[in-house]
C-alpha atoms as a PDB file:
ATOM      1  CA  UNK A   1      23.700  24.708  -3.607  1.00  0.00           C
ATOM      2  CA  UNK A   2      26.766  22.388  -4.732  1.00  0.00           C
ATOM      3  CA  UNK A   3      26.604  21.077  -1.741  1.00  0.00           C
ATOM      4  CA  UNK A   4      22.528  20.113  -2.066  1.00  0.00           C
ATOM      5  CA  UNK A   5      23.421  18.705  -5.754  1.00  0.00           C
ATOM      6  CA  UNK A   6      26.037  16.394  -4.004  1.00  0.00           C
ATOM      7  CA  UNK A   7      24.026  14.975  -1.225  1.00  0.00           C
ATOM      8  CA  UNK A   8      21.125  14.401  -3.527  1.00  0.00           C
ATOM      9  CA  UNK A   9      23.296  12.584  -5.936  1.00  0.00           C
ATOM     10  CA  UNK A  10      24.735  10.565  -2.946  1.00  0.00           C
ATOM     11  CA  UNK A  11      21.293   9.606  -1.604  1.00  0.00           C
ATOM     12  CA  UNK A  12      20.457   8.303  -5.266  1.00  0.00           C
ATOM     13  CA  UNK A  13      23.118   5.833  -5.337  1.00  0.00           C
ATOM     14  CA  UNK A  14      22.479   4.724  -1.593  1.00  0.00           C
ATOM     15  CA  UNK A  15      18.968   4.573  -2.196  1.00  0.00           C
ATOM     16  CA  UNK A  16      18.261   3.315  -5.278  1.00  0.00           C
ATOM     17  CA  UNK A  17      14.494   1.751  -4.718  1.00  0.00           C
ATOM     18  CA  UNK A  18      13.086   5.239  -4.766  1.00  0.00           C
ATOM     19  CA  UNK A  19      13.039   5.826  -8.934  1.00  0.00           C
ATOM     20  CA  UNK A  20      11.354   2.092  -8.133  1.00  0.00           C
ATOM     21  CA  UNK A  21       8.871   3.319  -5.576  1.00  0.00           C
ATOM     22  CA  UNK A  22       8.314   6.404  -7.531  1.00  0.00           C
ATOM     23  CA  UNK A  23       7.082   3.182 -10.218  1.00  0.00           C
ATOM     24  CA  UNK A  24       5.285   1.925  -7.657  1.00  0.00           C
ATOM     25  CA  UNK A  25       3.645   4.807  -6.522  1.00  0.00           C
ATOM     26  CA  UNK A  26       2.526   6.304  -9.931  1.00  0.00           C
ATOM     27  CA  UNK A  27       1.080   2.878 -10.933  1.00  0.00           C
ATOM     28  CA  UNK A  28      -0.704   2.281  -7.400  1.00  0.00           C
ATOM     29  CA  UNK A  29      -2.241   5.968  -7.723  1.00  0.00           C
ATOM     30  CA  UNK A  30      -3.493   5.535 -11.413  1.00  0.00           C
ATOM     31  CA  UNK A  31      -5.331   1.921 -10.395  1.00  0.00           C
ATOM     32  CA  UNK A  32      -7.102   3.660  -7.745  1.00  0.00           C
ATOM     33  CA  UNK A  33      -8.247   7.262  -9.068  1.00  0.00           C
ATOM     34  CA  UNK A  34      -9.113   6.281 -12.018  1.00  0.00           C
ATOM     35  CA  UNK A  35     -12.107   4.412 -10.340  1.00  0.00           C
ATOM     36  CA  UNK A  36     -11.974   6.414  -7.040  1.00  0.00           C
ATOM     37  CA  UNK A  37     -15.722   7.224  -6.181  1.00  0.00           C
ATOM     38  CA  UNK A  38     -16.583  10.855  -4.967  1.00  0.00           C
ATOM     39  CA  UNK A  39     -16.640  11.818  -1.344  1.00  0.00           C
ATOM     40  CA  UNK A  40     -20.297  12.353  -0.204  1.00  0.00           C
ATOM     41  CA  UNK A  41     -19.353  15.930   0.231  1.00  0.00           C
ATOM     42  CA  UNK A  42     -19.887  16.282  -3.059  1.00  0.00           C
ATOM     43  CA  UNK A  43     -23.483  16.237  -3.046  1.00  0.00           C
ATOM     44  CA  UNK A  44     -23.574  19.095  -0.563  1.00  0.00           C
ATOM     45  CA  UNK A  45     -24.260  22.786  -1.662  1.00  0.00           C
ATOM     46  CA  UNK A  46     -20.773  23.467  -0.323  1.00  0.00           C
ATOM     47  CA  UNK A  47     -18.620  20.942  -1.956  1.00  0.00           C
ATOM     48  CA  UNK A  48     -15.186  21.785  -0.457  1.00  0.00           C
ATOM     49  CA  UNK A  49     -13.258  18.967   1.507  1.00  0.00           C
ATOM     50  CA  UNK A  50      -9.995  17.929   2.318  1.00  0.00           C
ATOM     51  CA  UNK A  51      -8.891  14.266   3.280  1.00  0.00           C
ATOM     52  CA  UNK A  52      -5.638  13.083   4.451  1.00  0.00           C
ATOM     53  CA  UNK A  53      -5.163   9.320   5.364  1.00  0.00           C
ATOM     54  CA  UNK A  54      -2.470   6.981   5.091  1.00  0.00           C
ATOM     55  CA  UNK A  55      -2.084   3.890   2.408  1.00  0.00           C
ATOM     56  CA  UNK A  56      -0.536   1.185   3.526  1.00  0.00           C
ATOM     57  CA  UNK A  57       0.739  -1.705   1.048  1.00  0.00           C
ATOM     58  CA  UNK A  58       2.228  -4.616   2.952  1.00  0.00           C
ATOM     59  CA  UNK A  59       5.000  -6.653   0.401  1.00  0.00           C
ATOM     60  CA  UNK A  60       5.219 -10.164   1.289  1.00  0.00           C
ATOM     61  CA  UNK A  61       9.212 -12.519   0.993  1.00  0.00           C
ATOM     62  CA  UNK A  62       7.942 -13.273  -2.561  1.00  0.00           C
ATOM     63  CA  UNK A  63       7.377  -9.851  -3.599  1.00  0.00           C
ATOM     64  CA  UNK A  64       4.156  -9.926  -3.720  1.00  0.00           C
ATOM     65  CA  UNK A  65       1.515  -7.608  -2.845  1.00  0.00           C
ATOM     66  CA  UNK A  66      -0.480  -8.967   0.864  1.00  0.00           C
ATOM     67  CA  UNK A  67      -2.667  -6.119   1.642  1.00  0.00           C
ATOM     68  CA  UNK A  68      -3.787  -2.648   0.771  1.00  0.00           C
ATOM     69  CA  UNK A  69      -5.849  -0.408   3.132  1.00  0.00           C
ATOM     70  CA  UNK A  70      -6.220   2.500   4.797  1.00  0.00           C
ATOM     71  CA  UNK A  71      -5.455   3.932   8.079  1.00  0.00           C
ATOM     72  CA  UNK A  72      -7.599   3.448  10.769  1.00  0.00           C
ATOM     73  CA  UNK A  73      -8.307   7.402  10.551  1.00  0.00           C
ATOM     74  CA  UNK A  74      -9.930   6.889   6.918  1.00  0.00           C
ATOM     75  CA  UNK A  75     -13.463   7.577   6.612  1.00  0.00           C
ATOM     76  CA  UNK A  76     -16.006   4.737   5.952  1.00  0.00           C
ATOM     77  CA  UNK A  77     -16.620   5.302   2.461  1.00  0.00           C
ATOM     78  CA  UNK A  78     -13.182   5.978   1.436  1.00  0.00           C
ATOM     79  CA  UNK A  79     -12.526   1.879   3.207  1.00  0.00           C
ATOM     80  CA  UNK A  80     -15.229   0.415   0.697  1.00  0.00           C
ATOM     81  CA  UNK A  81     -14.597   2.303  -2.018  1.00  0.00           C
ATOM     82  CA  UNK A  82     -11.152   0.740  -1.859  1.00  0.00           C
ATOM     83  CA  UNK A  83     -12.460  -2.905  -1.055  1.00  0.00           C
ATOM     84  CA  UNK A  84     -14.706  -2.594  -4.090  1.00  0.00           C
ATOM     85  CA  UNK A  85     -11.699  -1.965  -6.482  1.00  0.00           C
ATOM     86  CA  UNK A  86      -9.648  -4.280  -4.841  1.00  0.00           C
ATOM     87  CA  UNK A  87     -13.148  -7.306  -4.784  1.00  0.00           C
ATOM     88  CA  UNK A  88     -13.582  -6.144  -8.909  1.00  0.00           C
ATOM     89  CA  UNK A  89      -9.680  -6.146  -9.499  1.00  0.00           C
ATOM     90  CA  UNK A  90      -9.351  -2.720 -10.817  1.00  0.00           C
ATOM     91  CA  UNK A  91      -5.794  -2.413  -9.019  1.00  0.00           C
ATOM     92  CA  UNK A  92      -3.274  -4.123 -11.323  1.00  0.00           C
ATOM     93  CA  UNK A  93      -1.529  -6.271  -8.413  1.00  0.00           C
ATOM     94  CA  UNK A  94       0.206  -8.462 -11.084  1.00  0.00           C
ATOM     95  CA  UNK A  95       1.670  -5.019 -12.227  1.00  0.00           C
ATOM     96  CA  UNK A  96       2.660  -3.930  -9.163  1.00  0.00           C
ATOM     97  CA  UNK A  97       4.003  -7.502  -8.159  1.00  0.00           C
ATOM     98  CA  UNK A  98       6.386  -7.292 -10.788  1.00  0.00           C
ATOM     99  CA  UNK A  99       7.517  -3.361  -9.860  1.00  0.00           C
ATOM    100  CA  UNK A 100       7.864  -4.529  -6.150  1.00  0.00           C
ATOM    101  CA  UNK A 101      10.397  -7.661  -7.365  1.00  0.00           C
ATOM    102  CA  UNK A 102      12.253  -5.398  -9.918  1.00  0.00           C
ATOM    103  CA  UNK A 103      13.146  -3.091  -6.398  1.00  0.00           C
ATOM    104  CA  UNK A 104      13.739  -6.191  -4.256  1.00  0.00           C
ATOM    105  CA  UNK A 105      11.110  -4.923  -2.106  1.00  0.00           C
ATOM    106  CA  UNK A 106      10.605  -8.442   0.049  1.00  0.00           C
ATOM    107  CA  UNK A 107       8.618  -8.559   3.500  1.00  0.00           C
ATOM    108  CA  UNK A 108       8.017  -4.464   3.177  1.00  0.00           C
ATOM    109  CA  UNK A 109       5.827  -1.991   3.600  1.00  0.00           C
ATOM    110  CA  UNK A 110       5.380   0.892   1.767  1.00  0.00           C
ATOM    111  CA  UNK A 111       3.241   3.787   3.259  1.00  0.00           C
ATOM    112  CA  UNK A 112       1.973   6.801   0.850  1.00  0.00           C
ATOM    113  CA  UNK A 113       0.143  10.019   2.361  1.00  0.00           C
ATOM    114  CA  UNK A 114      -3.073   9.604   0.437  1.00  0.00           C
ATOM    115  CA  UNK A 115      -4.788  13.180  -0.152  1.00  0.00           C
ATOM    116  CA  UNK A 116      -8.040  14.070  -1.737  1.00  0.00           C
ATOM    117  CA  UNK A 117      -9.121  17.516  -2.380  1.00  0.00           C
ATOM    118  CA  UNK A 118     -12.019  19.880  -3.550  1.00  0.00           C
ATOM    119  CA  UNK A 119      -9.718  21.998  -6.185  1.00  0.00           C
ATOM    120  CA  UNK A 120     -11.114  24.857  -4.166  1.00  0.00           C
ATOM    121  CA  UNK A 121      -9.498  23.948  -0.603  1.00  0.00           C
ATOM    122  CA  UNK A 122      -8.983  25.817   1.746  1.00  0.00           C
ATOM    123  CA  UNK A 123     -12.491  26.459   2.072  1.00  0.00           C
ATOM    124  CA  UNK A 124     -13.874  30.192   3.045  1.00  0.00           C
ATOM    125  CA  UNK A 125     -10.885  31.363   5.431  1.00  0.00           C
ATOM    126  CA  UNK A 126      -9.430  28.238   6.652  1.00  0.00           C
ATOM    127  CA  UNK A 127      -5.718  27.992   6.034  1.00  0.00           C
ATOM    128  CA  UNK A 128      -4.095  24.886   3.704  1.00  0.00           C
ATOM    129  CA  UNK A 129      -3.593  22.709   7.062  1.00  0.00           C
ATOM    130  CA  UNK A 130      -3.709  19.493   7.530  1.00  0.00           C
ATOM    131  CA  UNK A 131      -4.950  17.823  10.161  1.00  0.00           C
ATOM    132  CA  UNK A 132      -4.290  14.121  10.844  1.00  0.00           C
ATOM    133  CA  UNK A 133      -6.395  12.288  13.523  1.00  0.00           C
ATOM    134  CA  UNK A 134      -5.373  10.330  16.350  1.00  0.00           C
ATOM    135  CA  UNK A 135      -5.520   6.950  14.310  1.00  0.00           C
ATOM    136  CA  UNK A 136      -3.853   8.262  11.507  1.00  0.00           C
ATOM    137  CA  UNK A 137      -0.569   5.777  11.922  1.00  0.00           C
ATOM    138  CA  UNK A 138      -2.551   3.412  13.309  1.00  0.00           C
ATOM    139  CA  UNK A 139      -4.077   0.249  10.973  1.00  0.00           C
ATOM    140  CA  UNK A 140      -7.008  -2.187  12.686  1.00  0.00           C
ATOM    141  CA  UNK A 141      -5.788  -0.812  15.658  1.00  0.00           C
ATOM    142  CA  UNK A 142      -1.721  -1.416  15.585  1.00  0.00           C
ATOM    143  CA  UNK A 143       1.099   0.577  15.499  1.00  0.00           C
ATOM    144  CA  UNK A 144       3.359   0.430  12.182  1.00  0.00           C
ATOM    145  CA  UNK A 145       5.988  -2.026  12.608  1.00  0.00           C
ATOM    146  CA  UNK A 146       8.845  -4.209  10.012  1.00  0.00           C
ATOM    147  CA  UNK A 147      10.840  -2.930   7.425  1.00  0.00           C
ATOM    148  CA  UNK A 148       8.616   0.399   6.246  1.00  0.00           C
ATOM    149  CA  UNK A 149       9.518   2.590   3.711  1.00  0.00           C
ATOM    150  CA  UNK A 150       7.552   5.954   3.480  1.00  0.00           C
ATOM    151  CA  UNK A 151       6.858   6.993  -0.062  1.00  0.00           C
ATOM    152  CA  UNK A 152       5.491  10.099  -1.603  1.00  0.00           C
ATOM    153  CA  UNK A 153       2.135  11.458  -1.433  1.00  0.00           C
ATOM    154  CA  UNK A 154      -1.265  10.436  -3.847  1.00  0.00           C
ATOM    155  CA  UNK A 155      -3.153  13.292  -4.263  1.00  0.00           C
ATOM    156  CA  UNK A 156      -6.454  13.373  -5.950  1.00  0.00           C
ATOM    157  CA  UNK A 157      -7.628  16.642  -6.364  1.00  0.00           C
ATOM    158  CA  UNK A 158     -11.357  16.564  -7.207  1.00  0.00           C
ATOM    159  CA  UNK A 159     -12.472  19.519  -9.399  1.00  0.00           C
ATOM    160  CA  UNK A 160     -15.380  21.051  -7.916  1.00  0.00           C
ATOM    161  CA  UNK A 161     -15.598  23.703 -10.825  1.00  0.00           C
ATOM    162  CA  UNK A 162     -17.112  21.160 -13.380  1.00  0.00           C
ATOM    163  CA  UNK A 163     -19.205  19.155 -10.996  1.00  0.00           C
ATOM    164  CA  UNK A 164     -20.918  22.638 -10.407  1.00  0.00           C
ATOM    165  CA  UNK A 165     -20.730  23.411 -14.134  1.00  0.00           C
ATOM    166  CA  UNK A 166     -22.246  20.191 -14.814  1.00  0.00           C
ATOM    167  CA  UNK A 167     -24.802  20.977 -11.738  1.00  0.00           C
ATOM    168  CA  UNK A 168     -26.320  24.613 -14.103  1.00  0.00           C
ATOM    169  CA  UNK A 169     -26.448  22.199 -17.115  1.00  0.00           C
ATOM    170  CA  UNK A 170     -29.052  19.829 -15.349  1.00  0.00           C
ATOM    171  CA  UNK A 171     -30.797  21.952 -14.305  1.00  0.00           C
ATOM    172  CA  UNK A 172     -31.621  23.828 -17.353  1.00  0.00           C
END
């Protein structure tokens, strides 16, 4: 247990960008949630899904932000629904242009695990699995590549409990 407390300790002072990336992260996920559209599933009678996908945010020698997207494995509407928010600026880039320089992050990429959820997954008896697809590290086609740091996971968990709540009120 020492022994955990001193290698932790010893990884903060060698790696000192992840309370920054933490920053980045928590900023990056609020931006797109709080305008995240819901997965089509959600107009199904079943309403339980599970999505895992990779976001990729390329840093450019100035520090600033070149491109977000998706992995190649993300589903179509997950792709626009980021393009939208990016096209109406609902991600704060000058925000997270100034986090990035504060870290020194210059000609980076950062790469989150990007999860959204029915709050009732695993559905019937599947097990809490994830499965990633064969383009899952793969972006238009290419293999990562350059100076990549891998950061935690965003996880939007959608709560299926009020959209059916919501559903017996409608229909009243």
């Amino acid at each position: 247990m020492l022994g955990t407390y001193i290698l932790n300790l010893l990884l903060l002072f060698l790696y000192p960008q992840q309370d920054t990336l933490k920053d980045f992260r928590h900023q990056l996920s609020r931006d797109i949630q709080r305008n995240l559209r819901l997965p089509p599933e959600t107009d199904s009678a079943g309403k339980c899904y599970h999505y895992t996908e990779l976001l990729k945010v390329t840093i450019n020698e100035k520090s600033h932000i070149v491109t977000i997207e998706f992995s190649d494995s993300a589903p179509q509407w997950l792709i626009n629904d980021l393009q939208v928010q990016k096209d109406k600026k609902r991600i704060d880039l000058v925000k997270l242009d100034s986090i990035a320089k504060n870290a020194g992050f210059k000609n980076h990429i950062l790469i989150f695990p990007f999860i959204i959820e029915s709050d009732d997954f695993p559905c019937g008896s599947e097990k809490k699995i994830r499965r990633y697809s064969q383009n899952y590290f793969k972006f238009k086609g290419q293999d990562l590549k350059g100076k990549i740091i891998f950061g935690e996971e965003i996880k939007a968990v959608i709560p299926t409990r009020y959209l059916k709540k919501k559903e017996n009120n409608s229909t009243e």
